[in-house]
C-alpha atoms as a PDB file:
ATOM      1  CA  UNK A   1       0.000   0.000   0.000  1.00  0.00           C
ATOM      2  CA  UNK A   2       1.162   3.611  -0.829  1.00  0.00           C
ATOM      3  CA  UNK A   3       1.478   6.549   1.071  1.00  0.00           C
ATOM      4  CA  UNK A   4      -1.244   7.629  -1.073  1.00  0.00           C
ATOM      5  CA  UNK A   5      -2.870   5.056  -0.331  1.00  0.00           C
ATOM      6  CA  UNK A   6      -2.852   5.494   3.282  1.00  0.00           C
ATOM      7  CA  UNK A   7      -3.459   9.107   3.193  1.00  0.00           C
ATOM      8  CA  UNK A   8      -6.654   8.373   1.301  1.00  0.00           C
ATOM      9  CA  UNK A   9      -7.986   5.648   3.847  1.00  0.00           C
ATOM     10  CA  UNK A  10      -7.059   8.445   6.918  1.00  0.00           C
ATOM     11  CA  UNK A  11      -8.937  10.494   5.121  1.00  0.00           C
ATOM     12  CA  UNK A  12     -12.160   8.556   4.137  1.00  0.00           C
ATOM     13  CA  UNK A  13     -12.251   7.278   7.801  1.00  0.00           C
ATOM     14  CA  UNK A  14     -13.200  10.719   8.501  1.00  0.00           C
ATOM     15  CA  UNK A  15     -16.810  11.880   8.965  1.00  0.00           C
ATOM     16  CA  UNK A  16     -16.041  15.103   7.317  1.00  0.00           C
ATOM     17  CA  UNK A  17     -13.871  13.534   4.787  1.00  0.00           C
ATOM     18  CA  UNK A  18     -11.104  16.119   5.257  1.00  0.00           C
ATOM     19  CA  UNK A  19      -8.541  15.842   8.210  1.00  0.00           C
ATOM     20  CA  UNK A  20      -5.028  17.949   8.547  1.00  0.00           C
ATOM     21  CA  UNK A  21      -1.901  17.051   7.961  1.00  0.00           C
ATOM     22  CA  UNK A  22      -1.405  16.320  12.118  1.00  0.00           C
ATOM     23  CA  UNK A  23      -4.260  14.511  11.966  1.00  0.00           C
ATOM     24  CA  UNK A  24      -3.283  11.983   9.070  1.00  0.00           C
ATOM     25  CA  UNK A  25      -0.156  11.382  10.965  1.00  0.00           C
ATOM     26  CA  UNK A  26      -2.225  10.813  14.089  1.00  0.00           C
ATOM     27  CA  UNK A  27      -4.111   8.408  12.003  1.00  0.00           C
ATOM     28  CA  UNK A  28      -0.906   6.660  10.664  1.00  0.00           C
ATOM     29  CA  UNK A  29       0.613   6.094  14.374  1.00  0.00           C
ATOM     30  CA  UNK A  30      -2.490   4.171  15.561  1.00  0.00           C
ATOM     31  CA  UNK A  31      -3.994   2.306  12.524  1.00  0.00           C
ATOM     32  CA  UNK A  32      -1.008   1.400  10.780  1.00  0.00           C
ATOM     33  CA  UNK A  33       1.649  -1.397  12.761  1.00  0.00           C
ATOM     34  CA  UNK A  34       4.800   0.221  11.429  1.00  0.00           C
ATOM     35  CA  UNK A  35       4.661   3.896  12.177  1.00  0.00           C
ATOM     36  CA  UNK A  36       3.293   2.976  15.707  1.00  0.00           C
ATOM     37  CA  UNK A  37       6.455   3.206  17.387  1.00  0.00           C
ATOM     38  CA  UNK A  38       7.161   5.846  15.087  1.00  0.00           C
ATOM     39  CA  UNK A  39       5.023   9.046  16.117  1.00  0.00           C
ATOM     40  CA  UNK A  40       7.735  10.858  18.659  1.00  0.00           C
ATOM     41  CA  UNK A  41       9.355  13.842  16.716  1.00  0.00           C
ATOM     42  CA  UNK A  42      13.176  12.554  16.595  1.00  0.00           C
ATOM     43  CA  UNK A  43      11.853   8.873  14.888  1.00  0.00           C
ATOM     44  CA  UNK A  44       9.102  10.700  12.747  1.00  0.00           C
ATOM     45  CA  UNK A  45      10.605  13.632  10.495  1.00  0.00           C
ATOM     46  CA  UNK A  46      11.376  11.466   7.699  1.00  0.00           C
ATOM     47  CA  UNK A  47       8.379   9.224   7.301  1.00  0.00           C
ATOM     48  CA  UNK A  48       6.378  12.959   7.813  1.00  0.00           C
ATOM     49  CA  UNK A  49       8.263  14.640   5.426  1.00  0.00           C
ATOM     50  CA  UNK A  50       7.230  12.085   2.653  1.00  0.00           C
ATOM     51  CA  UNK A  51       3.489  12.362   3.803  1.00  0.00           C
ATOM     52  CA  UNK A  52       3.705  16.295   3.051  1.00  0.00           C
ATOM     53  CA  UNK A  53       5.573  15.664  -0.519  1.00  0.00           C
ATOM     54  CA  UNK A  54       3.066  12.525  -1.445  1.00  0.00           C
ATOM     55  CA  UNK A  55       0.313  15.168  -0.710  1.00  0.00           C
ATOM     56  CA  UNK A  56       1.710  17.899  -3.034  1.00  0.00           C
ATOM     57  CA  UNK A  57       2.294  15.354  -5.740  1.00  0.00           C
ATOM     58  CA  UNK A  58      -0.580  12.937  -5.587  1.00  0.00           C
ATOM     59  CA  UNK A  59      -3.314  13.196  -8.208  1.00  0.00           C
ATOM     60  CA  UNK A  60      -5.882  11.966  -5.983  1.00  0.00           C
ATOM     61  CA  UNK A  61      -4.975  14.649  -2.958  1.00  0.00           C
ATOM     62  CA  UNK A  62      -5.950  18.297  -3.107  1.00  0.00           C
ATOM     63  CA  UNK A  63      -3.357  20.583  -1.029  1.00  0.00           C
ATOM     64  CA  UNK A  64      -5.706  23.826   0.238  1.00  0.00           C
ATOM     65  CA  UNK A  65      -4.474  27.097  -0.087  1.00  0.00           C
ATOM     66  CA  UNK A  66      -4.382  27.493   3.987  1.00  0.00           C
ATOM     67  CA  UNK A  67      -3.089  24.853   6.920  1.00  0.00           C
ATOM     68  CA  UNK A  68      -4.863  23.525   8.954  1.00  0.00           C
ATOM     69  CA  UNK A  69      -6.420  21.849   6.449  1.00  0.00           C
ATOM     70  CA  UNK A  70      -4.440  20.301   4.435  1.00  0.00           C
ATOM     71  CA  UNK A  71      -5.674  17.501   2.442  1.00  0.00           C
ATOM     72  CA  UNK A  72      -8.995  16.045   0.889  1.00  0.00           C
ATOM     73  CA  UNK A  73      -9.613  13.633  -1.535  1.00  0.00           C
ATOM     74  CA  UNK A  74     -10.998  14.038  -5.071  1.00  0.00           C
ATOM     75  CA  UNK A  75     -12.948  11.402  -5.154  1.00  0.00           C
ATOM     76  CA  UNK A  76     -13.315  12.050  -9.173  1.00  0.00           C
ATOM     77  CA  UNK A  77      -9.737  10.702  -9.524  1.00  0.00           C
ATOM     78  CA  UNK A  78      -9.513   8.513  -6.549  1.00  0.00           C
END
């Protein structure tokens, strides 16, 4: 599964279908085995810093203008 992939399934498990970017990594730490020993800051900048650049680049993400929020999914191209 992709980081894409992931970020899309954070996403859709949310009522409002949008979530920030501190909430997808939120998401990550306790539904996904791997990152959960991976949510302090000095074990979590790299795996965080791909999140924001699979956001930016994904077809299937929008980035919004202002933080907090971050990401949504267009569900067109999803």
């Amino acid at each position: 599964m992709s980081y894409a992939d992931l970020i899309t399934q954070a996403i859709m498990s949310s009522p409002e279908k949008k979530l920030t970017l501190s909430q997808v990594y939120e998401w990550m730490v306790q539904n996904v085995p791997y990152f959960r020993d991976k949510g302090d800051s000095n074990s979590s900048a790299g795996w965080k810093h791909i999140m924001v650049v699979e956001v930016l680049l994904s077809k299937r993400l929008y980035s919004s203008v202002r933080p907090p929020l971050v990401s949504t999914v267009n569900k067109d191209k999803a």
